[in-house]
Structure formats: C-alpha cells, structure tokens
PDB file of N, CA and C in Angstrom:
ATOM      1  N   UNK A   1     140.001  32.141 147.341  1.00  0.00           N
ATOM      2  CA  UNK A   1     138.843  32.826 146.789  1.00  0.00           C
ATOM      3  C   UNK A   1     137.555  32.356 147.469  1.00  0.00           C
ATOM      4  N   UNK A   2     137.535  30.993 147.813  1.00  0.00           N
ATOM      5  CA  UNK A   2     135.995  30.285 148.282  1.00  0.00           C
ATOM      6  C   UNK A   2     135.846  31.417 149.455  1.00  0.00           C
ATOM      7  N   UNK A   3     137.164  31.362 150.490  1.00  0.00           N
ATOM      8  CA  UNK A   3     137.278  31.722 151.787  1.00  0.00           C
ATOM      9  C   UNK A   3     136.976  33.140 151.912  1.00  0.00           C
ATOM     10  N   UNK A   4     136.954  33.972 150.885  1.00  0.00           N
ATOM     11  CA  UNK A   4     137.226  35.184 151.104  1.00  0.00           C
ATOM     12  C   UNK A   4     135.407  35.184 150.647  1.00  0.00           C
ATOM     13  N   UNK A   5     135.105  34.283 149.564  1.00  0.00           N
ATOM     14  CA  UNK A   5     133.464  35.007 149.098  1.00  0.00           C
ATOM     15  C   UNK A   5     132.618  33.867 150.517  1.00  0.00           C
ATOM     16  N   UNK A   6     133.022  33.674 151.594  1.00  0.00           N
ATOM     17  CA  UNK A   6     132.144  32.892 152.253  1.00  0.00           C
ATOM     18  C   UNK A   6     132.397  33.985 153.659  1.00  0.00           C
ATOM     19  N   UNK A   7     133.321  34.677 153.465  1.00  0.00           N
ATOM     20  CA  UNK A   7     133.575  36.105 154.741  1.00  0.00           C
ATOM     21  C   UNK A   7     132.495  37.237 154.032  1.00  0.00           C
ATOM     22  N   UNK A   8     132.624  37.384 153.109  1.00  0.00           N
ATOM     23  CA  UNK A   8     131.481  38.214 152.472  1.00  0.00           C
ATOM     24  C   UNK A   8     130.129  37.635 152.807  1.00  0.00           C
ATOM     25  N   UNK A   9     129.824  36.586 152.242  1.00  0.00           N
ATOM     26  CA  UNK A   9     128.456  36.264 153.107  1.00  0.00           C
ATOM     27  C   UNK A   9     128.106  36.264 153.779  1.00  0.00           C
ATOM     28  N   UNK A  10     128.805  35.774 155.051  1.00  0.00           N
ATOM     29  CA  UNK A  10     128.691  36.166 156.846  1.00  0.00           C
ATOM     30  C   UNK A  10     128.452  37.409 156.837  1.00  0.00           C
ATOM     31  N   UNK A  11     129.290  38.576 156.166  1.00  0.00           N
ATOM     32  CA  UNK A  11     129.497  39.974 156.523  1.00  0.00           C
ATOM     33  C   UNK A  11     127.896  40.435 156.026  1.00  0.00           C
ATOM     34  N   UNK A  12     127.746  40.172 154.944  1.00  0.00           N
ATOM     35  CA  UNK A  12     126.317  40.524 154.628  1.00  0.00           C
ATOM     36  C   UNK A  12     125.014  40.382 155.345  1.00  0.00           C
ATOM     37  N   UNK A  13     124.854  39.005 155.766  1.00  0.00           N
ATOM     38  CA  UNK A  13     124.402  38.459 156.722  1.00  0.00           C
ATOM     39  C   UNK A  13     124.228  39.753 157.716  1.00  0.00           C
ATOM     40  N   UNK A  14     125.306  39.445 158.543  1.00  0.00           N
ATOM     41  CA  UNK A  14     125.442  40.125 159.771  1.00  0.00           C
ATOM     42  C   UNK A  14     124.898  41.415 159.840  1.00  0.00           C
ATOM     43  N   UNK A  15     125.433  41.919 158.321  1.00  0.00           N
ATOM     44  CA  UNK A  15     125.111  43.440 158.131  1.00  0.00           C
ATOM     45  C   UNK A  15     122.648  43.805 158.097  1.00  0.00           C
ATOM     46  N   UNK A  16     122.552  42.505 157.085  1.00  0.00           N
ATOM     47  CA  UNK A  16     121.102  42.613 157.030  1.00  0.00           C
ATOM     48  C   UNK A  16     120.717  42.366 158.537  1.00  0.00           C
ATOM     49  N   UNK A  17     121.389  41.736 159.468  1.00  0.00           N
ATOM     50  CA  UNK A  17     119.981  41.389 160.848  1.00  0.00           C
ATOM     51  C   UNK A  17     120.636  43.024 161.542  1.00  0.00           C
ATOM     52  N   UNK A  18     121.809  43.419 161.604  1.00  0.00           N
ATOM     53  CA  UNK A  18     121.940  44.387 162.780  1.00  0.00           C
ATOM     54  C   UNK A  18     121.557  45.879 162.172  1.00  0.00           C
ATOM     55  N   UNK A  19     121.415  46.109 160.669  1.00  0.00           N
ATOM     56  CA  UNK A  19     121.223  47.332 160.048  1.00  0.00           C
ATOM     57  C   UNK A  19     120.175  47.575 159.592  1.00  0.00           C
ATOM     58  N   UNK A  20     119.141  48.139 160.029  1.00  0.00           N
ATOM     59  CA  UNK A  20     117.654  48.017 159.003  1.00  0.00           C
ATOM     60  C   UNK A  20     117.793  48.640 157.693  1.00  0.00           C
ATOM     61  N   UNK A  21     118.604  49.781 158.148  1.00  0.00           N
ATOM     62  CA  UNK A  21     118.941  51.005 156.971  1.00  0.00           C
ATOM     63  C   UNK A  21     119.584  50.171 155.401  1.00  0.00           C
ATOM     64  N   UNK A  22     120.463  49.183 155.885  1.00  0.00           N
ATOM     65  CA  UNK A  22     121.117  48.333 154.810  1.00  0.00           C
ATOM     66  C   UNK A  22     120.140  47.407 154.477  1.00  0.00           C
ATOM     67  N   UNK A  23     119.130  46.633 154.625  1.00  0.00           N
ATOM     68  CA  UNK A  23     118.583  45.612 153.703  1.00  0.00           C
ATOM     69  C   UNK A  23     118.243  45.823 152.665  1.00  0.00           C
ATOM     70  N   UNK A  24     117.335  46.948 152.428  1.00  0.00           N
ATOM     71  CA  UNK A  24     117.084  47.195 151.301  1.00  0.00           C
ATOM     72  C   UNK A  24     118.416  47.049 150.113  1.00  0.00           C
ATOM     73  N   UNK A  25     119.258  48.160 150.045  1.00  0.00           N
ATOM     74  CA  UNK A  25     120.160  47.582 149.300  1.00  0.00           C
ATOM     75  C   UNK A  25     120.751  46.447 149.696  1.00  0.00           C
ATOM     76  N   UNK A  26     121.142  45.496 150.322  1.00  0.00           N
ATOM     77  CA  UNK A  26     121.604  44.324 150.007  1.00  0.00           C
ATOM     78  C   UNK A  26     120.746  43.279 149.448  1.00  0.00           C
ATOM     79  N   UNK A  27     118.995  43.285 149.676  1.00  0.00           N
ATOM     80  CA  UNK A  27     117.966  42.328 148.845  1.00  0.00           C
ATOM     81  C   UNK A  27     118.225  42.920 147.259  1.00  0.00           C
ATOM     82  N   UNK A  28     118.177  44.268 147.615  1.00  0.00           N
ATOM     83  CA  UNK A  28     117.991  44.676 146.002  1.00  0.00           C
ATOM     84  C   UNK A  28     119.596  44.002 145.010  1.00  0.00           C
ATOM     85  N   UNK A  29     121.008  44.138 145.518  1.00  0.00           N
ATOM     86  CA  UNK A  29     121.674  43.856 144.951  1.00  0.00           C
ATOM     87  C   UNK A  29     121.589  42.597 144.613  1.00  0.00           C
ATOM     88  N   UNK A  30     120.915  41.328 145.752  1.00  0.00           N
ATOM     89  CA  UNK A  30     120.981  40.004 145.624  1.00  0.00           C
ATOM     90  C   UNK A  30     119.791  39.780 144.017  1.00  0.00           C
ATOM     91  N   UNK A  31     118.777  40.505 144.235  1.00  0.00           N
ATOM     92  CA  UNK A  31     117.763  40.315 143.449  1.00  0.00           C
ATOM     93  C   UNK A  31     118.298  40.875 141.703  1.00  0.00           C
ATOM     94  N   UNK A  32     119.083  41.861 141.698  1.00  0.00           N
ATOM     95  CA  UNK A  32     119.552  42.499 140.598  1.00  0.00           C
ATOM     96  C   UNK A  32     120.236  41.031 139.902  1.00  0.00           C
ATOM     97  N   UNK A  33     121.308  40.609 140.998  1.00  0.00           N
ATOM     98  CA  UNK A  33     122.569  39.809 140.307  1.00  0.00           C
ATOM     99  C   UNK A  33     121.324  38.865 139.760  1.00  0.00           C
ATOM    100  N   UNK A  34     120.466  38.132 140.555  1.00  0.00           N
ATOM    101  CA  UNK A  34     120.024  36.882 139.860  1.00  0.00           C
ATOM    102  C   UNK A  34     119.408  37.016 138.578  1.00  0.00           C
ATOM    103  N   UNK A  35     118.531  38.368 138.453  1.00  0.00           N
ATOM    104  CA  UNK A  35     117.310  38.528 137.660  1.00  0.00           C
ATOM    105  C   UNK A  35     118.443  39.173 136.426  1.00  0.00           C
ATOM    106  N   UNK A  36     119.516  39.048 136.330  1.00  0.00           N
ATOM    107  CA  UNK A  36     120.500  39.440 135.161  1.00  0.00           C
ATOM    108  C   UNK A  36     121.641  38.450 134.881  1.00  0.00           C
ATOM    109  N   UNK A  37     121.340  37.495 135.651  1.00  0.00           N
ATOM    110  CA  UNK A  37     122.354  36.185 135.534  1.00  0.00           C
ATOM    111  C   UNK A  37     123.368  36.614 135.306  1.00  0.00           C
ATOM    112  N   UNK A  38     124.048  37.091 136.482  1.00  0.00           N
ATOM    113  CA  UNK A  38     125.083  36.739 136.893  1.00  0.00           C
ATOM    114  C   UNK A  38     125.677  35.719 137.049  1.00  0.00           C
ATOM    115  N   UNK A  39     126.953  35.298 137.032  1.00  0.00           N
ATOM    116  CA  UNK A  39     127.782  34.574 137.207  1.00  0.00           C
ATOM    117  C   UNK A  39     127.528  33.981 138.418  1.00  0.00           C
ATOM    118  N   UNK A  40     127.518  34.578 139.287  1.00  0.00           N
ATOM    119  CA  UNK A  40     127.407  34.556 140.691  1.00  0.00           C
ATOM    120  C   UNK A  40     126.498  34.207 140.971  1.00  0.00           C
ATOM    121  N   UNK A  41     125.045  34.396 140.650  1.00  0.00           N
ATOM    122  CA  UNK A  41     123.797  34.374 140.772  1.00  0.00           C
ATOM    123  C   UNK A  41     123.363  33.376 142.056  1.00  0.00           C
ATOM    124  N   UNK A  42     123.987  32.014 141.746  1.00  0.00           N
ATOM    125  CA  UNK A  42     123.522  30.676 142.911  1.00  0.00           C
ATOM    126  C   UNK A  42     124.251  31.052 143.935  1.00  0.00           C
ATOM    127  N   UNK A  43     125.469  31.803 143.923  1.00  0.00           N
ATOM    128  CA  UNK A  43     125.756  32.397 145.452  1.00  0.00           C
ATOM    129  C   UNK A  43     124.920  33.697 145.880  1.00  0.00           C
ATOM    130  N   UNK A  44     124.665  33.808 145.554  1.00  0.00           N
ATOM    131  CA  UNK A  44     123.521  35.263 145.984  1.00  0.00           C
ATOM    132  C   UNK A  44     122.128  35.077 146.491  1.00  0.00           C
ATOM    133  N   UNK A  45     121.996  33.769 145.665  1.00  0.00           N
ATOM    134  CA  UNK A  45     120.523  32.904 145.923  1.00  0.00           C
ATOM    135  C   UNK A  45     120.722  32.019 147.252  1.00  0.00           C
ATOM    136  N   UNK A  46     122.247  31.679 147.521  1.00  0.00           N
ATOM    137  CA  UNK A  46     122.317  30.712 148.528  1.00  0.00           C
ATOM    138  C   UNK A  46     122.347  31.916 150.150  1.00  0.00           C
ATOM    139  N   UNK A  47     122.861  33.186 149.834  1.00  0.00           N
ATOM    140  CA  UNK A  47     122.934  34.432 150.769  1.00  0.00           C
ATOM    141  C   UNK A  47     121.184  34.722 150.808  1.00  0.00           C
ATOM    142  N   UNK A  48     120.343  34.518 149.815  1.00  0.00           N
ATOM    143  CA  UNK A  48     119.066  35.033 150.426  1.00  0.00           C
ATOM    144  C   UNK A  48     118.338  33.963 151.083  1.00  0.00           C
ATOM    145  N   UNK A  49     118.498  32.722 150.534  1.00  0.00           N
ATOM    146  CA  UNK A  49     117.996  31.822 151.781  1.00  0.00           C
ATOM    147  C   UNK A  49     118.744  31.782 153.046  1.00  0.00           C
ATOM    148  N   UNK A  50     119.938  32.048 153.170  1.00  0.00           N
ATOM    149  CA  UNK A  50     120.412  32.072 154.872  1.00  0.00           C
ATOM    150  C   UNK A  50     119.354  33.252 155.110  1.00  0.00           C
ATOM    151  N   UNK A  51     119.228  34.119 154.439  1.00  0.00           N
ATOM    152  CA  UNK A  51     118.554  35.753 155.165  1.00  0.00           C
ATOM    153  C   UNK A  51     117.455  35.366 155.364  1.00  0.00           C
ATOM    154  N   UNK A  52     117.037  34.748 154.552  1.00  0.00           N
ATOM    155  CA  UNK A  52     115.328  34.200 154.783  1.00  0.00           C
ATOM    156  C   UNK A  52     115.140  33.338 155.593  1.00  0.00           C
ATOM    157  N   UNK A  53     115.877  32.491 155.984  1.00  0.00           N
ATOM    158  CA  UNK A  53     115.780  31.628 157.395  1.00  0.00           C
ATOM    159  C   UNK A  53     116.199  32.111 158.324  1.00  0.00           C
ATOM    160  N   UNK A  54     116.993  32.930 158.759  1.00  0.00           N
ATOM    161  CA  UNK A  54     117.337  33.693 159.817  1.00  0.00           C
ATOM    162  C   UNK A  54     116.304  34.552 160.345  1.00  0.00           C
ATOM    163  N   UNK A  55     116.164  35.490 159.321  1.00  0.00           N
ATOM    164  CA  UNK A  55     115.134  36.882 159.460  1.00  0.00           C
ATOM    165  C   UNK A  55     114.046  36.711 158.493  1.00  0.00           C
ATOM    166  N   UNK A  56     113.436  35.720 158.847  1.00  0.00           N
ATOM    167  CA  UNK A  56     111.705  35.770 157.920  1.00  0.00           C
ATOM    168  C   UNK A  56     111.288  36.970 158.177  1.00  0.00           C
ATOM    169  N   UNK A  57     111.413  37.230 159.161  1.00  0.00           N
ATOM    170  CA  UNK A  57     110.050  38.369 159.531  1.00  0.00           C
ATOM    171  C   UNK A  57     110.744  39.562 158.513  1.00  0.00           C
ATOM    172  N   UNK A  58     112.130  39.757 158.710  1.00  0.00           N
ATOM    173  CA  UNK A  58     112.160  40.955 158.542  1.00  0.00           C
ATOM    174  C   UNK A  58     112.153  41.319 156.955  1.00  0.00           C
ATOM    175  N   UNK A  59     112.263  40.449 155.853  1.00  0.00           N
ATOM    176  CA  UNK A  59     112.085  40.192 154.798  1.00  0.00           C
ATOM    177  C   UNK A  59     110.610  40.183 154.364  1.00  0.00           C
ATOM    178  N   UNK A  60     109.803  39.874 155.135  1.00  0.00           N
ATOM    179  CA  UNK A  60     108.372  40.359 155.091  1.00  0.00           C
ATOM    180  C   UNK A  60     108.121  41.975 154.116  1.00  0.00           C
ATOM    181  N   UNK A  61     108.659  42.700 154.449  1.00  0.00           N
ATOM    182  CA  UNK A  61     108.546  43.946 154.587  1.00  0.00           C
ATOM    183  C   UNK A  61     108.997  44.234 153.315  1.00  0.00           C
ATOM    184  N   UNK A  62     109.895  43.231 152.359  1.00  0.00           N
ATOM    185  CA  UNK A  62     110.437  43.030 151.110  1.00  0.00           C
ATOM    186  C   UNK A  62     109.762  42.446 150.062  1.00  0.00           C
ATOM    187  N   UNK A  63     108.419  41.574 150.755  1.00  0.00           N
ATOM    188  CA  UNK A  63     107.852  40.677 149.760  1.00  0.00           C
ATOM    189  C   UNK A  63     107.239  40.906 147.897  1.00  0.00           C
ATOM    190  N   UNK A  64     106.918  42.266 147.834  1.00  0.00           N
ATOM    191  CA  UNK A  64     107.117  43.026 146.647  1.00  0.00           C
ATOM    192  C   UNK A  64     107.742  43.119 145.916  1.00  0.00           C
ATOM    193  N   UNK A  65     109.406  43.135 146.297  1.00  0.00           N
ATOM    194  CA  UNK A  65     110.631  42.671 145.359  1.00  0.00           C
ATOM    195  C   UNK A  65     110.881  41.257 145.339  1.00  0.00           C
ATOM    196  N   UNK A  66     110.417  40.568 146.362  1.00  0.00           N
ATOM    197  CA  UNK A  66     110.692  38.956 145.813  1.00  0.00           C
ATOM    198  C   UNK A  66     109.517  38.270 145.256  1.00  0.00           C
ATOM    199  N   UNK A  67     108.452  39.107 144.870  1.00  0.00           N
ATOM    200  CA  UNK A  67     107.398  38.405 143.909  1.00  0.00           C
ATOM    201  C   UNK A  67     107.904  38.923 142.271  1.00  0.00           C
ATOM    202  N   UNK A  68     108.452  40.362 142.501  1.00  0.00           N
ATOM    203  CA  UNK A  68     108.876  40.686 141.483  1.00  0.00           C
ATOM    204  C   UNK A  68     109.663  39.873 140.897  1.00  0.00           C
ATOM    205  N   UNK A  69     110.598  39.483 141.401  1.00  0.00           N
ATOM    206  CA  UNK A  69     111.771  38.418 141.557  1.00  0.00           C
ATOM    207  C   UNK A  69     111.318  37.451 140.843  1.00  0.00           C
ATOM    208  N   UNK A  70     110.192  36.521 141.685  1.00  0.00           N
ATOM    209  CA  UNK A  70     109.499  35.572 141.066  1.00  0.00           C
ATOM    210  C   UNK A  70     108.959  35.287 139.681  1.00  0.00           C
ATOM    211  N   UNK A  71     108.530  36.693 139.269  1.00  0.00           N
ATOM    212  CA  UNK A  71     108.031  37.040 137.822  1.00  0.00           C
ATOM    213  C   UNK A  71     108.646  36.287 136.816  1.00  0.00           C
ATOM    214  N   UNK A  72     110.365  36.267 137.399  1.00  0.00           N
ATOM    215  CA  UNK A  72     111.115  35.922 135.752  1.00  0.00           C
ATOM    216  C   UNK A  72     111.709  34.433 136.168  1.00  0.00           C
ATOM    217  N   UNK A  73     111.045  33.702 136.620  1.00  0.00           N
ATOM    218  CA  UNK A  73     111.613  32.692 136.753  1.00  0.00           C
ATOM    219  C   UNK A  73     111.427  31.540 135.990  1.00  0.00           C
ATOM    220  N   UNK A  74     110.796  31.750 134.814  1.00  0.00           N
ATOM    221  CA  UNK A  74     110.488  30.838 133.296  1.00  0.00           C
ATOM    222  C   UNK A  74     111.699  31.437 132.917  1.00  0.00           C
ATOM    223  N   UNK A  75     112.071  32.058 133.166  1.00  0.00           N
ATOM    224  CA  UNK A  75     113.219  33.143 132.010  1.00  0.00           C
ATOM    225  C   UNK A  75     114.592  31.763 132.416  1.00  0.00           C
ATOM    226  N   UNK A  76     115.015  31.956 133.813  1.00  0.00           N
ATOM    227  CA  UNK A  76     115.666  31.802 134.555  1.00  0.00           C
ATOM    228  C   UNK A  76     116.431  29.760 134.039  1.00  0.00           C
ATOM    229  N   UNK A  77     117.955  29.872 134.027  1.00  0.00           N
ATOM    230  CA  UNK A  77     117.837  28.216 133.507  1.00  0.00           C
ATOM    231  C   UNK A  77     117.470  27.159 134.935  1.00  0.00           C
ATOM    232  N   UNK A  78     117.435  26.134 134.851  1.00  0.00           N
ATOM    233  CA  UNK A  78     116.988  25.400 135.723  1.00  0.00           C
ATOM    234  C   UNK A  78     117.255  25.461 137.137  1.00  0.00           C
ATOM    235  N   UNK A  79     118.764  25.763 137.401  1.00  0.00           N
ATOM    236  CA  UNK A  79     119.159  25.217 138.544  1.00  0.00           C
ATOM    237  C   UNK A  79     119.254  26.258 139.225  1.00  0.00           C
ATOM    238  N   UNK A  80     119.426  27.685 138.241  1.00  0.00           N
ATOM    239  CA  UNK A  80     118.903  28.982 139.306  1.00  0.00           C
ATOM    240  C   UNK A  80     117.329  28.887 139.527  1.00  0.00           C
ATOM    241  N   UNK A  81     116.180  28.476 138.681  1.00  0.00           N
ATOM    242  CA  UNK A  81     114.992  28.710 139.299  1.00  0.00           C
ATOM    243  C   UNK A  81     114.751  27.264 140.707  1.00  0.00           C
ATOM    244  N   UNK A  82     115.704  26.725 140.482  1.00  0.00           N
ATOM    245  CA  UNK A  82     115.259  25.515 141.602  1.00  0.00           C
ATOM    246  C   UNK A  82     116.489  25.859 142.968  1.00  0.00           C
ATOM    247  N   UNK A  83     117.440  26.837 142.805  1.00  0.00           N
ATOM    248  CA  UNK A  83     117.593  27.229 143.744  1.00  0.00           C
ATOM    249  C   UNK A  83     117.058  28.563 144.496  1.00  0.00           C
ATOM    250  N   UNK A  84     116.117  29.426 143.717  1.00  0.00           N
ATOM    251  CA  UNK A  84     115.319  30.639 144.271  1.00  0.00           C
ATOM    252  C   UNK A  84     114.446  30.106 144.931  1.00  0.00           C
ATOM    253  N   UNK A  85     113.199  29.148 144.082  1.00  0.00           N
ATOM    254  CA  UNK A  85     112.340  28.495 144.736  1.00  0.00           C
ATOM    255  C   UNK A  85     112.698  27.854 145.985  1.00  0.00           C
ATOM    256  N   UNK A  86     113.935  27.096 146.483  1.00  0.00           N
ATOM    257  CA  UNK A  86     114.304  26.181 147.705  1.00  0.00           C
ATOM    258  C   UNK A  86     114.530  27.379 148.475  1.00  0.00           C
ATOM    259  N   UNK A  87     115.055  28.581 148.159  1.00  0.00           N
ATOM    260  CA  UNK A  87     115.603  30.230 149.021  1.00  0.00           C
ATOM    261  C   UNK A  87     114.306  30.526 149.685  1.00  0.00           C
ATOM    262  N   UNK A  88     113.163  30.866 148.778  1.00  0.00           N
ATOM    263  CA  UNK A  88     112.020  31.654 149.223  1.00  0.00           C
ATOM    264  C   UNK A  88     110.746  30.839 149.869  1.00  0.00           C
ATOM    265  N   UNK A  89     111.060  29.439 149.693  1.00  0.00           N
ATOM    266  CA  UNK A  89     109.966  28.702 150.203  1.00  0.00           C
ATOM    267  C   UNK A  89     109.641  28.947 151.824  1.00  0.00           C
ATOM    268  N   UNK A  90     110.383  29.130 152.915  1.00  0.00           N
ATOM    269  CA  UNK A  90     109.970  29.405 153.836  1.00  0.00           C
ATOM    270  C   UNK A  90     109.217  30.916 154.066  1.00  0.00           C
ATOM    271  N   UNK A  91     109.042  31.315 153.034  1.00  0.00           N
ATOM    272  CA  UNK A  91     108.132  32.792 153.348  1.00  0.00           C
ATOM    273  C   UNK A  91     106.497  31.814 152.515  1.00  0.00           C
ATOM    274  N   UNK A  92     106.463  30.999 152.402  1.00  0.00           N
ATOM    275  CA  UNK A  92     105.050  30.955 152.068  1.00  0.00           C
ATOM    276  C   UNK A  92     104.148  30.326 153.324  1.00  0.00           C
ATOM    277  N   UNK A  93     104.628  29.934 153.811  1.00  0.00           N
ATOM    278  CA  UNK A  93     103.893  29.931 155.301  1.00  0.00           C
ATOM    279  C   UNK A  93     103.663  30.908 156.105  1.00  0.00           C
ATOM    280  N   UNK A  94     104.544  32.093 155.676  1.00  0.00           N
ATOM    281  CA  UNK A  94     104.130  33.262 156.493  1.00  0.00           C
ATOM    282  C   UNK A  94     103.421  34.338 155.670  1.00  0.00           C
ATOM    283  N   UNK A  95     102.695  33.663 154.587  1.00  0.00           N
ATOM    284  CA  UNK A  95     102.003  34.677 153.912  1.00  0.00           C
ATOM    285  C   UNK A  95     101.107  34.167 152.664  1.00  0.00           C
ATOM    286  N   UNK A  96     100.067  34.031 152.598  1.00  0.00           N
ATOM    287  CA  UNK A  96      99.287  33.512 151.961  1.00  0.00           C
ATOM    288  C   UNK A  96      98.846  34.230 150.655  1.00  0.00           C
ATOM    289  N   UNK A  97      99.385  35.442 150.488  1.00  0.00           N
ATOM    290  CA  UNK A  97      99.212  36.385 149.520  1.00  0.00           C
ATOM    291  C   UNK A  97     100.542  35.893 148.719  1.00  0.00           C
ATOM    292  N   UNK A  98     101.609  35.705 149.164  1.00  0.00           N
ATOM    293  CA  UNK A  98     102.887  35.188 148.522  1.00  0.00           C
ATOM    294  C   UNK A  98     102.737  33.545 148.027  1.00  0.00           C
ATOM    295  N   UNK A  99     102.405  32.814 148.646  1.00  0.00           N
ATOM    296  CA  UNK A  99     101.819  31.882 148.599  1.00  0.00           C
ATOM    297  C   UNK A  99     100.948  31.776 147.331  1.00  0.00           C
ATOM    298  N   UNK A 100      99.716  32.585 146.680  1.00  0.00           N
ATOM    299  CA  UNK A 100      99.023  32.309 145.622  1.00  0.00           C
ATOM    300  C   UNK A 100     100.000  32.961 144.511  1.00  0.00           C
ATOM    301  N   UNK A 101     100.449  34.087 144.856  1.00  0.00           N
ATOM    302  CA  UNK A 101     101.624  34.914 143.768  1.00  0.00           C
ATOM    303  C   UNK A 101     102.307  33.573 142.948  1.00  0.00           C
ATOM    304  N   UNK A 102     103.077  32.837 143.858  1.00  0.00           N
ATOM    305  CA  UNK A 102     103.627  31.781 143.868  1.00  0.00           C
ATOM    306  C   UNK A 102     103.434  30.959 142.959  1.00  0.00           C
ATOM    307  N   UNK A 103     101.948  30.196 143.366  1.00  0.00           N
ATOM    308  CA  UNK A 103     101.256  29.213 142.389  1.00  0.00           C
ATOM    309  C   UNK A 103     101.178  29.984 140.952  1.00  0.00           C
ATOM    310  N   UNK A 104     100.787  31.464 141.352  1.00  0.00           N
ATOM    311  CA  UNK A 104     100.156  31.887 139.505  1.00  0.00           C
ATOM    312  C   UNK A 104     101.985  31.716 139.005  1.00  0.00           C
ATOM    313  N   UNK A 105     102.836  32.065 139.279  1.00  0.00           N
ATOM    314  CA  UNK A 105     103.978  32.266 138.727  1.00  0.00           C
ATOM    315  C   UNK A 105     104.304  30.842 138.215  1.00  0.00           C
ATOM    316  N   UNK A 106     104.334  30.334 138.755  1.00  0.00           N
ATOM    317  CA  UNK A 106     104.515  28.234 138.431  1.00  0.00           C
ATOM    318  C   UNK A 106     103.217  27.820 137.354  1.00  0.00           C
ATOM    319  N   UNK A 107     102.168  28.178 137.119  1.00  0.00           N
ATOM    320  CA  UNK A 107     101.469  27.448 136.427  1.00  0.00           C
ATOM    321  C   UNK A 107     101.659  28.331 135.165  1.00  0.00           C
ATOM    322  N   UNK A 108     101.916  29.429 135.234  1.00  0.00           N
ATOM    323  CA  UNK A 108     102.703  30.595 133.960  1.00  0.00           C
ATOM    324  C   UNK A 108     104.015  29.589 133.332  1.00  0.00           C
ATOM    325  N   UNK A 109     104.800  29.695 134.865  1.00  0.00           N
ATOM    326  CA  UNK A 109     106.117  29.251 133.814  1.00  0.00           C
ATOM    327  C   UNK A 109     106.329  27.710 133.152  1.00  0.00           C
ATOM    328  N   UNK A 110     104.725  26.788 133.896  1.00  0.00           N
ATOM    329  CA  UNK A 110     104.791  25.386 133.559  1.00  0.00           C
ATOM    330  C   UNK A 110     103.940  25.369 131.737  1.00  0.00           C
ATOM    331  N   UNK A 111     102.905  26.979 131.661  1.00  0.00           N
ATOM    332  CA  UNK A 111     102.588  26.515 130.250  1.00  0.00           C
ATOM    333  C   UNK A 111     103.449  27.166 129.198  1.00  0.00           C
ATOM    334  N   UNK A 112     104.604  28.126 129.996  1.00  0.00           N
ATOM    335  CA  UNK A 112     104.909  28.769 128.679  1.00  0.00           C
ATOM    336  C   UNK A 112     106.354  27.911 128.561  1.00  0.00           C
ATOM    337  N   UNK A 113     106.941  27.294 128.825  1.00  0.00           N
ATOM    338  CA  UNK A 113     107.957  26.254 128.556  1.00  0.00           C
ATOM    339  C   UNK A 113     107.517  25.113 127.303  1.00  0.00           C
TER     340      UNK A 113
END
C-alpha cells in the first residue's frame, strides 16, 4: 500500500510540472482533502510541498486557493496546520502579499484558540 500511494505521488507530481491544463484540479483536490480532513490529509500536504518546491513559480498563479486554504487553519488539529505551514512556507519569499495574508491568518488563529 505505502508503495503504491508513493507511485501516485510521483505520478501527480509529474502530471502538475508537464500538464498546465491538470494543476488546477490536482491543487484543488489536494486543497479539498485537507480543508475536510481527510484521512489522508498529511499525505496530500506532503504532495503540495514537493509541488511547491519543485514548481514555485508555477503555483504562483494558485495563490488565491492557498490563502483560501490558509483561512481554516485554527480549524485544522495541530500536526495538519504545522504540516501546511512547513508545505507553503517557501512561497512567502516569492510574494509579499502572501506573506502578510499569512501573518493576519496566524495572529487570528493565535487569539481565537
């Protein structure tokens, strides 16, 4: 089972850098599973940080659904919001608008806890 959901990740992978037409649905499915806690969720989170270190740029173009993303992450239990946050941190250097999104979302989810 590990072997077969770690061929799926590659495949996904592969599929987001060579298909433009496919990212969209594959961010959106990754973003669905987490923001509904899934089971799965920390593998989906661990597939968008490979995507996000691979293809920053091209995830750029997504940053709207991963602030959205960001929104529910008070919701979220610990170890999924501390593995989204470790996923998406390399897009805040490439964007300073994501970057403050960021902070307001953290000082939200630090008073409403």
């Amino acid at each position: 089972m590990e072997q077969a959901t770690r061929i799926g990740e590659r495949l996904l992978l592969r599929s987001f850098v060579v298909q433009e037409v496919g990212r969209r649905g594959i961010l959106e499915e990754i973003f669905t599973r987490v923001v509904t806690r899934s089971p799965s969720a920390l593998r989906f989170i661990a597939l968008l940080g490979v995507i996000i270190r691979d293809c920053q740029h091209s995830v750029l173009s997504f940053l709207p659904k991963v602030k959205e993303t960001l929104d529910y992450l008070a919701l979220f239990p610990y170890a999924t919001a501390e593995a989204l946050l470790d996923a998406v941190r390399p897009l805040i250097t490439l964007d300073s608008s994501f970057y403050e999104h960021l902070a307001l979302v953290l000082r939200k989810a630090m008073f409403s806890k």
